[in-house]
Structures are given as C-alpha cells and as structure tokens.
N, C-alpha and C. Protein backbone atom coordinates (compact mmCIF):
# COMPACT_ATOMS: atom_id res chain seq x y z
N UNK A 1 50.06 -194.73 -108.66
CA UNK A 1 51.14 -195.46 -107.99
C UNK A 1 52.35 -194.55 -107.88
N UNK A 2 52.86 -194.97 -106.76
CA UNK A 2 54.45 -193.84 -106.61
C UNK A 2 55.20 -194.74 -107.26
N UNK A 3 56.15 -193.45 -107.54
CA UNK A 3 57.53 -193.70 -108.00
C UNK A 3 58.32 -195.27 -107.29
N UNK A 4 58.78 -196.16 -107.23
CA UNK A 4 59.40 -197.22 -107.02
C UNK A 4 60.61 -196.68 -106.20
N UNK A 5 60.61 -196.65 -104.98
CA UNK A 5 61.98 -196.68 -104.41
C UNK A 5 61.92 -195.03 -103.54
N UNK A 6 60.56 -194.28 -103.79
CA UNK A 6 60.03 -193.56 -103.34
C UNK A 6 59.32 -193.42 -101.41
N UNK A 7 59.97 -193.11 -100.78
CA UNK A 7 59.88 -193.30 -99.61
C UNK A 7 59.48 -191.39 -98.90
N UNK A 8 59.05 -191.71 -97.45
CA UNK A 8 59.27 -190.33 -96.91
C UNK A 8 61.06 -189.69 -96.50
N UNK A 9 61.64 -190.62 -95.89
CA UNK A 9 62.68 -190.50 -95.94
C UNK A 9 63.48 -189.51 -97.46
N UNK A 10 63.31 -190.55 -98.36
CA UNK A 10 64.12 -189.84 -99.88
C UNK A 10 63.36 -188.70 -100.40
N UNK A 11 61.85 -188.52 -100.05
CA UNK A 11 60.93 -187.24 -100.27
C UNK A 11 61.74 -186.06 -99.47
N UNK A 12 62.21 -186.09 -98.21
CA UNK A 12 63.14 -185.12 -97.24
C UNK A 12 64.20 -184.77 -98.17
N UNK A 13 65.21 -185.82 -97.72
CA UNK A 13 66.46 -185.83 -97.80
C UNK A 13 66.26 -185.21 -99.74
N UNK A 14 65.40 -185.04 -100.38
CA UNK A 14 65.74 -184.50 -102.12
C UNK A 14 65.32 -182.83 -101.61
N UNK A 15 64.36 -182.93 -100.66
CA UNK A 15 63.74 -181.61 -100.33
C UNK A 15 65.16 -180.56 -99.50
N UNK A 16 65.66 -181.04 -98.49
CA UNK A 16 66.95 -180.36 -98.08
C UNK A 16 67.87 -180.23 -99.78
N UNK A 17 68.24 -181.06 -100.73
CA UNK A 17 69.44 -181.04 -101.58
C UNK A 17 68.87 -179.94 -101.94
N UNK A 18 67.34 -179.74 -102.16
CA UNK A 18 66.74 -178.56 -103.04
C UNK A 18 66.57 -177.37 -102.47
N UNK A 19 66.69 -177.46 -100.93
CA UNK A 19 67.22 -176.05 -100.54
C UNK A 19 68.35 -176.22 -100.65
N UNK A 20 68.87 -176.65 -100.60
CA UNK A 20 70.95 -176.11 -100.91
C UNK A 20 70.50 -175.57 -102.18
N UNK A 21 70.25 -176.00 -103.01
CA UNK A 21 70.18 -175.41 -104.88
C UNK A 21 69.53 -174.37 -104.65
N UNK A 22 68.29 -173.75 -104.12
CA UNK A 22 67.04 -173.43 -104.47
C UNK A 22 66.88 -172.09 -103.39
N UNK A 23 67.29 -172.51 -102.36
CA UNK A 23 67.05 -171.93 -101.12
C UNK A 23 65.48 -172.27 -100.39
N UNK A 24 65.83 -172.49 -99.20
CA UNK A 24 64.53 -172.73 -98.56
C UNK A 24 63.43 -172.47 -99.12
N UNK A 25 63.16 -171.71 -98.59
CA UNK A 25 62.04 -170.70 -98.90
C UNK A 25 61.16 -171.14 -100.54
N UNK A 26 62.16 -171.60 -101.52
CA UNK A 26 61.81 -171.89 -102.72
C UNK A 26 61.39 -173.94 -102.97
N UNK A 27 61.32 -174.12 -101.46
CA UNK A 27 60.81 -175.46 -101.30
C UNK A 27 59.52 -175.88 -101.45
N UNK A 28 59.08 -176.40 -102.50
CA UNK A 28 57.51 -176.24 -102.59
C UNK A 28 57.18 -177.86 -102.96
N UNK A 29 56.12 -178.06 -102.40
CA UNK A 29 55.61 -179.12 -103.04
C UNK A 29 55.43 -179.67 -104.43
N UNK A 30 55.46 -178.43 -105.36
CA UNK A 30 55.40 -178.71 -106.96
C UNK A 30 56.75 -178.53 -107.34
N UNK A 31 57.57 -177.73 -106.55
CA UNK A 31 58.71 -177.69 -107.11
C UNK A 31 59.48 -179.10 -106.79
N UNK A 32 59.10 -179.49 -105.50
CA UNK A 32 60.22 -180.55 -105.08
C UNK A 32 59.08 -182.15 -106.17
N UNK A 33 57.77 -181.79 -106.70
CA UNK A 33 57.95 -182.78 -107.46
C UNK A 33 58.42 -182.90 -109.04
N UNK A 34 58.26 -181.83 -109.15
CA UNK A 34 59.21 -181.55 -111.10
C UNK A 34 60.32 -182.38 -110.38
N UNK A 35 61.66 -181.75 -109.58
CA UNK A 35 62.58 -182.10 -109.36
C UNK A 35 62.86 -183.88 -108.94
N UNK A 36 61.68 -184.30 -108.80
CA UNK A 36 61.59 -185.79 -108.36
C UNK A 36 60.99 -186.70 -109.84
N UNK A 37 60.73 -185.98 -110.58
CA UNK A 37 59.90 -186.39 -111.78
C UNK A 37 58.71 -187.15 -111.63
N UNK A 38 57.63 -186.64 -110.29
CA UNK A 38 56.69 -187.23 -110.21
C UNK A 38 55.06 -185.97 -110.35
N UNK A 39 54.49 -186.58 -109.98
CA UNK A 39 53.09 -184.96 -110.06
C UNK A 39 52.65 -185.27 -108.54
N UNK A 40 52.98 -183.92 -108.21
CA UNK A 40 52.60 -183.45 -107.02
C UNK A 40 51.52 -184.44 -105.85
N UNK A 41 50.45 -184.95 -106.63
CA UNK A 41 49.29 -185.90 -105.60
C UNK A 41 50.12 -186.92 -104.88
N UNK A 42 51.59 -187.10 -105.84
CA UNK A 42 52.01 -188.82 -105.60
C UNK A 42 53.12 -188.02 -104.03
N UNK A 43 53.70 -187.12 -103.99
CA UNK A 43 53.95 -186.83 -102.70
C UNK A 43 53.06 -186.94 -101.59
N UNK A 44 51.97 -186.61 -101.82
CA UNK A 44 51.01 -186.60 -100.40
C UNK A 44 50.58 -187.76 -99.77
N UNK A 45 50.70 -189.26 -100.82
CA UNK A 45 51.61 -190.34 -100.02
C UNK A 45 52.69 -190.58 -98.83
N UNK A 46 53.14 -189.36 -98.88
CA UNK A 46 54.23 -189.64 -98.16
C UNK A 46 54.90 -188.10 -97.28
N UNK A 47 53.73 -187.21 -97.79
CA UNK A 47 53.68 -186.07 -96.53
C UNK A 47 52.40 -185.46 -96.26
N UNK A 48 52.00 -185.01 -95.60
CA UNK A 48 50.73 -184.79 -95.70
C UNK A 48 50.63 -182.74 -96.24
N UNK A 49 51.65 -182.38 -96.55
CA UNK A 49 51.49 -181.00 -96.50
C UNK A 49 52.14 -180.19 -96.64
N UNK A 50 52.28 -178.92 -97.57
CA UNK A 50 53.75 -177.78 -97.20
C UNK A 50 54.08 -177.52 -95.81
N UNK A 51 53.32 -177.75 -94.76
CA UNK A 51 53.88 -177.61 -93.54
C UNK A 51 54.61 -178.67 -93.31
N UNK A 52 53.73 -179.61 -93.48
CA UNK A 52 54.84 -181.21 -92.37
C UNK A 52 56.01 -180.95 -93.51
N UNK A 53 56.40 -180.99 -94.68
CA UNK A 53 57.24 -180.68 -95.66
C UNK A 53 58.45 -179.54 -94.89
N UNK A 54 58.01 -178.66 -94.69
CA UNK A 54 59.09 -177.90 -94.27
C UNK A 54 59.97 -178.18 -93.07
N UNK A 55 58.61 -178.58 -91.72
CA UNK A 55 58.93 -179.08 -90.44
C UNK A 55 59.98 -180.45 -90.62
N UNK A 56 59.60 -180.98 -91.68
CA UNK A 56 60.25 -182.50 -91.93
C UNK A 56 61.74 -181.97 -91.87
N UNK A 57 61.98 -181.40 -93.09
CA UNK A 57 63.41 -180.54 -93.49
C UNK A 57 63.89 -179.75 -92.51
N UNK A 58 63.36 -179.57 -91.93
CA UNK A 58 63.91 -178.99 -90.72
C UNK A 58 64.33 -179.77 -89.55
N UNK A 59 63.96 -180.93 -89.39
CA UNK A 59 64.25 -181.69 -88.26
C UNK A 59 65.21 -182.67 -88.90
N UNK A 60 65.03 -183.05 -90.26
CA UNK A 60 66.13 -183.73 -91.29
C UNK A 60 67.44 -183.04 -90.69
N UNK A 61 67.51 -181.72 -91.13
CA UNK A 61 68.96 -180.72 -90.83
C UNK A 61 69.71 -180.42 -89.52
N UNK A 62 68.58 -180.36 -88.97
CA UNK A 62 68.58 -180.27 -87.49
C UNK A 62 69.59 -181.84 -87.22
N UNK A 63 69.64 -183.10 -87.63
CA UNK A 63 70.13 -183.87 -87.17
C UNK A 63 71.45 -183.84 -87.67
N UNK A 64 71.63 -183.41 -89.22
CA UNK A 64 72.09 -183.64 -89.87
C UNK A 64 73.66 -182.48 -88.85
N UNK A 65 72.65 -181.43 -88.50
CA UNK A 65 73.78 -180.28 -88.09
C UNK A 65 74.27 -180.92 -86.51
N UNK A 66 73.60 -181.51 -85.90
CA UNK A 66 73.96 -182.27 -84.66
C UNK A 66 74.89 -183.18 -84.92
N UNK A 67 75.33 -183.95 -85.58
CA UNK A 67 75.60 -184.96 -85.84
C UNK A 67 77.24 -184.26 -86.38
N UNK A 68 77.21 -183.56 -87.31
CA UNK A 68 78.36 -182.69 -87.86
C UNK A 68 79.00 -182.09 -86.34
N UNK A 69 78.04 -181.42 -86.21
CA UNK A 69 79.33 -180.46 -84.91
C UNK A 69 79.94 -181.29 -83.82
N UNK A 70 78.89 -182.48 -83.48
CA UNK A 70 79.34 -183.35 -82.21
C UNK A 70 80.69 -184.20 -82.62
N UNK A 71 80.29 -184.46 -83.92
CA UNK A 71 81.80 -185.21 -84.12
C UNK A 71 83.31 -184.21 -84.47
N UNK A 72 82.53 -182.92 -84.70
CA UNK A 72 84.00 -182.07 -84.28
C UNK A 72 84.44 -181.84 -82.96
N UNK A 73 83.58 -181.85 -82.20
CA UNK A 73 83.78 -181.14 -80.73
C UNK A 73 84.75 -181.98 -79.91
N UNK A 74 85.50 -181.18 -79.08
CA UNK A 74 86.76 -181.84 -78.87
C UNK A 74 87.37 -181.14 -77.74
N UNK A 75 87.80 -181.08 -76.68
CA UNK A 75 88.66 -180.42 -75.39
C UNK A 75 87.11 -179.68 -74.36
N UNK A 76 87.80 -178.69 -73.69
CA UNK A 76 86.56 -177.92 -73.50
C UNK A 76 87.46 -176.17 -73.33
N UNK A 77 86.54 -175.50 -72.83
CA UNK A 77 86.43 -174.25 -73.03
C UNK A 77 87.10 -173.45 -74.12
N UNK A 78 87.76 -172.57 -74.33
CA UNK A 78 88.00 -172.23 -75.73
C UNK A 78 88.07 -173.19 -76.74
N UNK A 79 88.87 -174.34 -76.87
CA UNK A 79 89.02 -174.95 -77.50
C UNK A 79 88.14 -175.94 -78.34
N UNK A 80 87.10 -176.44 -77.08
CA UNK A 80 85.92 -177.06 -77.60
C UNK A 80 85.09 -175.83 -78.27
N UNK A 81 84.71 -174.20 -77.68
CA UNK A 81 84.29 -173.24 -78.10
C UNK A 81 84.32 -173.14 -79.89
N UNK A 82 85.67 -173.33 -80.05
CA UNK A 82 86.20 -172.81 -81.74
C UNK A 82 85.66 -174.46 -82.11
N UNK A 83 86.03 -175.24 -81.64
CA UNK A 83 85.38 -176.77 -82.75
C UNK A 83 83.98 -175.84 -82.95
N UNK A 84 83.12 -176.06 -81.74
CA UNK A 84 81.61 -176.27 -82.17
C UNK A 84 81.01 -174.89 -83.13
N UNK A 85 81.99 -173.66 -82.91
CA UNK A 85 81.49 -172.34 -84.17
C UNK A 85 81.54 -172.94 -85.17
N UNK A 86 83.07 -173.80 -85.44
CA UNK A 86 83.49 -173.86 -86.35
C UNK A 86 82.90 -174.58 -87.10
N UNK A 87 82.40 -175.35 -86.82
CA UNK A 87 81.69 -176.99 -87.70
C UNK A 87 80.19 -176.21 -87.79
N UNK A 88 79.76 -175.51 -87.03
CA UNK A 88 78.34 -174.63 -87.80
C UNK A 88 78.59 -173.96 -88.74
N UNK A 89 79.46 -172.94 -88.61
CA UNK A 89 80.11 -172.41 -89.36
C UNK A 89 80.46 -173.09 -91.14
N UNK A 90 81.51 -174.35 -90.69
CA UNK A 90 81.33 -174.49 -92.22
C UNK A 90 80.15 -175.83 -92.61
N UNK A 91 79.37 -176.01 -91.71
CA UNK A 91 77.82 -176.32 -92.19
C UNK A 91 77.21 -175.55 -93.03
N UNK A 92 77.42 -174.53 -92.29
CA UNK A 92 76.39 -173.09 -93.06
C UNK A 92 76.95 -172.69 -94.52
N UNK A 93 78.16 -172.53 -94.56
CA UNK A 93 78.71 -172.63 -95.96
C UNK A 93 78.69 -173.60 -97.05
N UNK A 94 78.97 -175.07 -96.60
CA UNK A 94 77.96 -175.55 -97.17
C UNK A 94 76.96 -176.16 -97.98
N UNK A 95 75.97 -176.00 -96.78
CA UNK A 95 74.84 -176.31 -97.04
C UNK A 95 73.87 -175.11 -96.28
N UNK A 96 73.74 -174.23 -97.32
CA UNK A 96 73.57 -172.59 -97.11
C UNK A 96 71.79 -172.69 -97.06
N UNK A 97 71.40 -173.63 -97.48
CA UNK A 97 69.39 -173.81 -97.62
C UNK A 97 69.66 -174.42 -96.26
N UNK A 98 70.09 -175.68 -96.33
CA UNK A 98 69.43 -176.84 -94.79
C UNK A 98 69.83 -175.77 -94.12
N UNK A 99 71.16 -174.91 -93.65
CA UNK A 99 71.40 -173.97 -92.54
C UNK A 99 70.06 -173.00 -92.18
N UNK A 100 69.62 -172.12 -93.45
CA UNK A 100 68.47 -171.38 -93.36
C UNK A 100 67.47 -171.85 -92.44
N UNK A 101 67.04 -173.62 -92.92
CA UNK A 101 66.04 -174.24 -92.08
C UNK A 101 66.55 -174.34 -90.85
N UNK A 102 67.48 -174.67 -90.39
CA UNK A 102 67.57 -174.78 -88.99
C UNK A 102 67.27 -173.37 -87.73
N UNK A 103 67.12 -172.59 -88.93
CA UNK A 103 67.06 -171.03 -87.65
C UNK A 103 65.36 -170.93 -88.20
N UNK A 104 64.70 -171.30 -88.25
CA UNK A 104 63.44 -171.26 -88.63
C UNK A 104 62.47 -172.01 -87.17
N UNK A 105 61.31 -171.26 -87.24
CA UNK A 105 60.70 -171.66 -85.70
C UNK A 105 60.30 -173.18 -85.95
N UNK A 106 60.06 -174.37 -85.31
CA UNK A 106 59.78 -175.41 -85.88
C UNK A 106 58.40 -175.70 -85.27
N UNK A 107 58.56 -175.23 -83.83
CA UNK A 107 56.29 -175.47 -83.19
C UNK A 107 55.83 -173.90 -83.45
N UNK A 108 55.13 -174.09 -84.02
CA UNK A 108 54.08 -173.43 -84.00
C UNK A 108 53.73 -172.26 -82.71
N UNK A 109 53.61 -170.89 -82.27
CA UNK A 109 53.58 -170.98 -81.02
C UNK A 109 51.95 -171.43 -80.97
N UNK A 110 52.22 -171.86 -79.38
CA UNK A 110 50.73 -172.12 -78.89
C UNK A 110 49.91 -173.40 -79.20
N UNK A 111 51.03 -174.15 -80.65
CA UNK A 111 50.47 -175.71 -80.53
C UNK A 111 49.84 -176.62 -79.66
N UNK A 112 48.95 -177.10 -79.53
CA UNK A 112 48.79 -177.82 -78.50
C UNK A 112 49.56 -179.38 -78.60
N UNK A 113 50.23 -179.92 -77.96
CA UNK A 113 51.29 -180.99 -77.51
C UNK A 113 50.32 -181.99 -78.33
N UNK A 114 48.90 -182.36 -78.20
CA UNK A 114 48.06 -183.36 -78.38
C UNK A 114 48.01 -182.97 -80.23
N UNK A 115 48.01 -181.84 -80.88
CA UNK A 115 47.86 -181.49 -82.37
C UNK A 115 48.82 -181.39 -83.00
N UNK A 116 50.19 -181.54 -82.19
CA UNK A 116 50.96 -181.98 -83.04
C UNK A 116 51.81 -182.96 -84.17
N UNK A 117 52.29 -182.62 -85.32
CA UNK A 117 52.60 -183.68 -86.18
C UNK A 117 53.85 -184.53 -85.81
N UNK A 118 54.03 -185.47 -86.71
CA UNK A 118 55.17 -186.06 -86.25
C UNK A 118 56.44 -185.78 -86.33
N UNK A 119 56.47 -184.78 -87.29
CA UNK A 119 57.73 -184.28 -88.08
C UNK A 119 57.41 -182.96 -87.01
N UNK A 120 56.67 -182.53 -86.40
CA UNK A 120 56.73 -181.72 -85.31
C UNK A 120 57.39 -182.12 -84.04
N UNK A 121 57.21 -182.68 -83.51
CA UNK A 121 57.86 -183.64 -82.57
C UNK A 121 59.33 -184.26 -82.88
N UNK A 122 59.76 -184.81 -83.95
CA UNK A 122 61.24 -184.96 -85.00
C UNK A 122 61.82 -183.53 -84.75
N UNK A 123 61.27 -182.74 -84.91
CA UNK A 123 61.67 -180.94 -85.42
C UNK A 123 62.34 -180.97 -83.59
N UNK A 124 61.30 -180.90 -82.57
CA UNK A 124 61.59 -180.69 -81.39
C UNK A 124 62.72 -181.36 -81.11
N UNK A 125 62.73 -183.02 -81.30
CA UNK A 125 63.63 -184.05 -80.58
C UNK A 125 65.40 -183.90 -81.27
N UNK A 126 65.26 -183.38 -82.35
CA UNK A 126 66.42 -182.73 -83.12
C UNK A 126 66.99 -181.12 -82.41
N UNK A 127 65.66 -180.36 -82.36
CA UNK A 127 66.47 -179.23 -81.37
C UNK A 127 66.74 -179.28 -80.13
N UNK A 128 66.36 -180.07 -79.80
CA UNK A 128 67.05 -180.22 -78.39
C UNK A 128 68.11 -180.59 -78.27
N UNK A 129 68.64 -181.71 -79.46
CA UNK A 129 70.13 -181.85 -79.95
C UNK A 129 70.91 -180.98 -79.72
N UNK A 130 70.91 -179.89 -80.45
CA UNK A 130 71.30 -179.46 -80.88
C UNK A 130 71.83 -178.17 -79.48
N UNK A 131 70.37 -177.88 -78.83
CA UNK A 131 71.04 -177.47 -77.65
C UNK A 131 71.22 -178.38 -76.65
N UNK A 132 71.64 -179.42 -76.52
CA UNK A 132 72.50 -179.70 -75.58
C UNK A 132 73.74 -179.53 -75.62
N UNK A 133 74.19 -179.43 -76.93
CA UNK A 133 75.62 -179.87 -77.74
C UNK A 133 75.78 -178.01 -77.18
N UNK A 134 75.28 -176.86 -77.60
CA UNK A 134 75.39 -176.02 -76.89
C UNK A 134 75.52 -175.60 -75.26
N UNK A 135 74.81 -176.26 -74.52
CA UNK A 135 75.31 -175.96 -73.17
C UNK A 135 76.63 -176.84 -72.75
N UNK A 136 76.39 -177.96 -73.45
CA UNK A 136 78.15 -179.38 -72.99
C UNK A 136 79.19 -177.74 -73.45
N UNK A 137 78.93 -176.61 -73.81
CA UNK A 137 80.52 -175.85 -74.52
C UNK A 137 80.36 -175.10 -73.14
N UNK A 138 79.00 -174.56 -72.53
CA UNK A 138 79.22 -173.33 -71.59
C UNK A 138 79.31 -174.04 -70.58
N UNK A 139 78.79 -175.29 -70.12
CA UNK A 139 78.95 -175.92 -68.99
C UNK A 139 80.69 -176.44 -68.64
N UNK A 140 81.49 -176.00 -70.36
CA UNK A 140 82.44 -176.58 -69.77
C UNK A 140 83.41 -175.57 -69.82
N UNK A 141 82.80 -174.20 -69.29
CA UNK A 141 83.56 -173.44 -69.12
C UNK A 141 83.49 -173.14 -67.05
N UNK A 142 82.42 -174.39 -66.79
CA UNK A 142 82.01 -174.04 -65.31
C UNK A 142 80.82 -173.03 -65.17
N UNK A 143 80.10 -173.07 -66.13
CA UNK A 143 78.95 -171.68 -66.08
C UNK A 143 77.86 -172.87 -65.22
N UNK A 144 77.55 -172.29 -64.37
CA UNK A 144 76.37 -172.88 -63.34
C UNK A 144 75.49 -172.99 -64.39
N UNK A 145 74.27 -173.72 -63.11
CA UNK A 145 73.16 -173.86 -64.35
C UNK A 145 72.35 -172.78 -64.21
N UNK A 146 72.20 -171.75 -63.23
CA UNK A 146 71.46 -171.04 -63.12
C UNK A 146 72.10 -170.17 -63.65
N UNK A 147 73.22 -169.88 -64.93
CA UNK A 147 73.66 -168.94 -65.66
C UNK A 147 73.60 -169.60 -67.23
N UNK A 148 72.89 -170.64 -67.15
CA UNK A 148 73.89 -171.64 -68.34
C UNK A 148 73.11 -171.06 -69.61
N UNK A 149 71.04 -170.64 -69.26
CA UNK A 149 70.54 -170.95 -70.56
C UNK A 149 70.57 -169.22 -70.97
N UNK A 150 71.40 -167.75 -70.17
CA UNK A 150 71.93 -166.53 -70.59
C UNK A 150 73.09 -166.97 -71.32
N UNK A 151 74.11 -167.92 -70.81
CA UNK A 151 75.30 -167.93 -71.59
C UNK A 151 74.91 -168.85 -73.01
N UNK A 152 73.64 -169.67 -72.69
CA UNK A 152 73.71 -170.28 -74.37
C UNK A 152 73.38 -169.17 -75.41
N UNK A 153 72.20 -168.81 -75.02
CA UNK A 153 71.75 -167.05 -75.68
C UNK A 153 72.66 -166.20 -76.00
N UNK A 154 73.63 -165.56 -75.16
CA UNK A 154 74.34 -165.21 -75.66
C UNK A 154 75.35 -165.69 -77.20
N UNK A 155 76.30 -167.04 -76.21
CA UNK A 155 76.50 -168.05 -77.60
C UNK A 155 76.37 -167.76 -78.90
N UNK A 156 74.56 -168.55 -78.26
CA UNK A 156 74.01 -168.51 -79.82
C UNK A 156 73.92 -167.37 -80.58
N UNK A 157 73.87 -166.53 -80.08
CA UNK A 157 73.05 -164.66 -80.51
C UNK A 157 74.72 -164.68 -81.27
N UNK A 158 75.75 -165.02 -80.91
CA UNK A 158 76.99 -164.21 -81.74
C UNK A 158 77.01 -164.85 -82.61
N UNK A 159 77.06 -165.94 -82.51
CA UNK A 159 77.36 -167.12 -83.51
C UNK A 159 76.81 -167.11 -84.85
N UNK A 160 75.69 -167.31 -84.80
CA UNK A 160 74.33 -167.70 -85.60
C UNK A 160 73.96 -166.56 -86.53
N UNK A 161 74.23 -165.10 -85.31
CA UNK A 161 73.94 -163.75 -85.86
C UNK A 161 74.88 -163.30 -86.65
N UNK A 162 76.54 -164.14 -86.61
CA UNK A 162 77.41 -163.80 -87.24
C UNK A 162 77.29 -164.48 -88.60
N UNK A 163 77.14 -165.76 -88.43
CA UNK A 163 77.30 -166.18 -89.74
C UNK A 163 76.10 -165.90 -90.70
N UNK A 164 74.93 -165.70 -89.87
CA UNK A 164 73.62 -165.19 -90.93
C UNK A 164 74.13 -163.65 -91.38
N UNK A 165 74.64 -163.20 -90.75
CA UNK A 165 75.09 -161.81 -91.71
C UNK A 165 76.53 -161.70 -92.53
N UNK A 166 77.12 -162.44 -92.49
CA UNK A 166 78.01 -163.13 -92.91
C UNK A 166 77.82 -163.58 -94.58
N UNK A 167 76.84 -164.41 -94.29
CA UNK A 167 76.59 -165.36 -95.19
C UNK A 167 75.64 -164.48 -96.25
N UNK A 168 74.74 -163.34 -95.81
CA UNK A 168 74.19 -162.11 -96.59
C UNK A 168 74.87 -161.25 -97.38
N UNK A 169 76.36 -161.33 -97.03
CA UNK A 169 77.29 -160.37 -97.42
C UNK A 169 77.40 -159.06 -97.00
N UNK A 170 76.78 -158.78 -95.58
CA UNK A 170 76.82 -157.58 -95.16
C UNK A 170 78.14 -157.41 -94.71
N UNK A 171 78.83 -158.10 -94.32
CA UNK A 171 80.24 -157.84 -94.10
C UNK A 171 81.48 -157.83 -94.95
N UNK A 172 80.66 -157.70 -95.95
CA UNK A 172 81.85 -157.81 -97.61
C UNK A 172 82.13 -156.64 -98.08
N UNK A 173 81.80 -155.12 -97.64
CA UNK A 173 81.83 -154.26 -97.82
C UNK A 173 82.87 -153.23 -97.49
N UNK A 174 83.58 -153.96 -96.46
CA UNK A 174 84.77 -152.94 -95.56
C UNK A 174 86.11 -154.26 -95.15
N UNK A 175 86.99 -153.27 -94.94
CA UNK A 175 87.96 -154.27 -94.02
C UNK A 175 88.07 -153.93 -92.89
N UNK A 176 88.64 -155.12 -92.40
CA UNK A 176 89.16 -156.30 -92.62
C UNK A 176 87.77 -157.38 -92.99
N UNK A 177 88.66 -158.21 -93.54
CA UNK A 177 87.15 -159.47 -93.70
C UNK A 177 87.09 -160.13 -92.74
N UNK A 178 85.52 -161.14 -93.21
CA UNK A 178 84.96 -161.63 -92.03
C UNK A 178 86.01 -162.75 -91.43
N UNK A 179 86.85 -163.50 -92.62
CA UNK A 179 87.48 -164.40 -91.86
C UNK A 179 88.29 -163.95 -91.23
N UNK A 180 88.90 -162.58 -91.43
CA UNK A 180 89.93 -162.49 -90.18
C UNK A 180 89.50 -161.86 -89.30
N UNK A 181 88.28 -161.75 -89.24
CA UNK A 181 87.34 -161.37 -87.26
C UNK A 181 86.99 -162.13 -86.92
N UNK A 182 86.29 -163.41 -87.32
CA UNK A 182 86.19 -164.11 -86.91
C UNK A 182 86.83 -164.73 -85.76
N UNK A 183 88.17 -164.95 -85.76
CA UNK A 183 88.86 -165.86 -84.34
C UNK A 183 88.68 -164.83 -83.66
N UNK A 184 88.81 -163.78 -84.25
CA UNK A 184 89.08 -162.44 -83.00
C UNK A 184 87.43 -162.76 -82.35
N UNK A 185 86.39 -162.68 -82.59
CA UNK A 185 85.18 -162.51 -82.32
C UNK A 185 85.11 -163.77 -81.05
N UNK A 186 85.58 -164.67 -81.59
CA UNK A 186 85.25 -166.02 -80.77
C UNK A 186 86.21 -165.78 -79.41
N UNK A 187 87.43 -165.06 -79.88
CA UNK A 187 88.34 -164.83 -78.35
C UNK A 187 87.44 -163.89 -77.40
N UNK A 188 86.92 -162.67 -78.09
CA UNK A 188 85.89 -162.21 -77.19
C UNK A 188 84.92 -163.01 -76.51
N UNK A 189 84.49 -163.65 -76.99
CA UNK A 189 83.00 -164.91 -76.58
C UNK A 189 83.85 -165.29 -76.06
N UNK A 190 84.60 -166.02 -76.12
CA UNK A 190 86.01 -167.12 -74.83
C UNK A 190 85.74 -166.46 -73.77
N UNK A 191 86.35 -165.25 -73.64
CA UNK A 191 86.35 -164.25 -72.47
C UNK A 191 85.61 -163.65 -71.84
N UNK A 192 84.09 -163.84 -72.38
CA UNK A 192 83.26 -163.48 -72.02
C UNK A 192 82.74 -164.36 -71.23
N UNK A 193 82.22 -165.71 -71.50
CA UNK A 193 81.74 -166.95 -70.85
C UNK A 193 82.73 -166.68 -69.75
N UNK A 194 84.35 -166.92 -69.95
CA UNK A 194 85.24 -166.85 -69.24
C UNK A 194 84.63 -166.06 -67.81
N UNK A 195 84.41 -165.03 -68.00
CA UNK A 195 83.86 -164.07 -67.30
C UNK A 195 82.54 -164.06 -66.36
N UNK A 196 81.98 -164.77 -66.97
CA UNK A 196 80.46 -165.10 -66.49
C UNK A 196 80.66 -166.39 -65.34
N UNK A 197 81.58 -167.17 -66.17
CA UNK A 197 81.73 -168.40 -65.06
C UNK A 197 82.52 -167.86 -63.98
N UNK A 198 83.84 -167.06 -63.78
CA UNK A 198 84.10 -166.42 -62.96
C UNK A 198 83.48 -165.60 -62.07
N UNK A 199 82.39 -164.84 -62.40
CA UNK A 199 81.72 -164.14 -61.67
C UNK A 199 80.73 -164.80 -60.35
N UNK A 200 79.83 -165.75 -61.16
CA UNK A 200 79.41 -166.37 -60.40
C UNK A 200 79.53 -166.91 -58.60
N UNK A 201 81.45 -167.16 -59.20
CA UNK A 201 82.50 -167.89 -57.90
C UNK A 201 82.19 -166.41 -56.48
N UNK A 202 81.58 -165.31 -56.97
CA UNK A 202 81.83 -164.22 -56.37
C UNK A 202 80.66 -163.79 -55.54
C-alpha cells in the first residue's frame, strides 16, 4: 500500500524540491524514495519509470517557469525584454535543479507521436509555453514572422547561455562581474532585435 496522501502530482513536485537540493541529474528513483520515506516499488504506482520521472519534472518546471516570467512581463520592447531575462534569470538562481531541467531535451528525437508518454506530451504542452512567452518579447519589437523564430534563437542563445555559464562560475574569475554586464548585455540584445526589426522595413 502507498503512503496516504501520496499522489503523482506530490511524487513530482518532492522530485523538482530534490533537484533544487540534489541537482538534477542526482534525481533517482531510490533517491527520491529514501527522501519520501517510502521503498522504491511504492513509486511505480504512480510513475512508470526514471524516464517518465524526469520528463514529469521537467514539464512540472517548465510550467512552473512559465507561469513566473508571464506574471513579470510587462510593457514591450526593451522593457518587456529586461522583465522576461529577468524573472528567468532569478528562477535560475533560485531554483538552480528545476532550471537545469528545463534546458534538457524533453522528446526523445524521432519519437513516434503515437509512443509517446503522457508526461511527454505535459513536457511538450509546457514548452511551448514557454516559447510563446518568448516570441510575445520579439514580436513586440515588430520582428516579422518570417524573422521571429532567428530572433527567438538568438534571444534564447544569450540568455540561457548566459546564465548557464553564469551560474557554473565561469564568469567569477575576472572583472567586472556578471551582475554588472549583465544590463549591459541585454542593451546589446535590445539593439540588436532593435536592428533586425528595422531591417526587415528595408
């Protein structure tokens, strides 16, 4: 018999707290049941697997990080720009495990649509969240659509690439620090989109 009050839901949501503690990667089925005080069989009630387990946590965060940035986001072009870094940004700080999961592939390549799980499909319906909330920043700089999914790439590539190296401490080594490049970094990205949507007009 499971634990009383034991759900898939509270199986997730202990599995993300335990990457914040633990770090991803150290998310295991035996680990996340010591940490639940149950033995391992009584989870598979309620996931079927270290995969759906990870995919789960990943689409958990995935909402969790949608949900955070949308309610910062606010004006548009630069201004909405710095909300939506910013609220990833101090997502990632944190909650430094769920962040990990969210840059993690969530299908499989080459899945077939018909073999997929459910927490596969959750994983998808969460990233797509997540980029929409990304193009509402470049679309509202006027970037067409036939420029929109280079300018999310881009975006994303500074962003994501900044704070994952960031957050490694590769930038703890020299000055100036990261927080004071940071705005500077994002005025570049401003000006850059800036740029792209301008060009277009041409």
């Amino acid at each position: 018999m499971g634990r009383p009050g034991l759900n898939r839901t509270a199986v997730i949501a202990a599995a993300a707290d335990l990457a914040d503690e633990l770090g991803f990667d150290a998310v295991t089925i035996s680990v996340l049941a010591r940490h639940l005080g149950v033995r391992s069989p009584t989870l598979y009630s309620h996931i079927s697997g270290a995969t759906d387990l990870r995919t789960a946590v990943t689409a958990y965060v995935l909402d969790e990080l949608a949900d955070t940035t949308s309610r910062a986001m606010a004006g548009e072009g630069r201004d909405l720009l710095v909300a939506y870094a910013d609220a990833i940004r101090d997502f990632a700080r944190r909650s430094p495990g769920r962040y990990d999961a969210t840059t993690r592939q969530r299908v499989p390549p080459g899945q077939a649509r018909e073999s997929r799980t459910d927490s596969v499909g959750e994983a998808i319906t969460a990233g797509r969240r997540n980029a929409d909330l990304a193009l509402t920043v470049v679309r509202s700089y006027g970037i067409a659509e036939t420029n929109d999914t280079y300018a999310v790439r881009l975006m994303s590539s500074l962003i994501h690439g900044y704070i994952t190296l960031e957050m490694a401490g590769t930038f703890a080594h020299r000055e100036p620090t990261s927080e004071t490049t940071w705005p500077a970094v994002l005025e570049d990205l401003d000006r850059t989109l800036t740029r792209i949507a301008t060009a277009q007009c041409h």
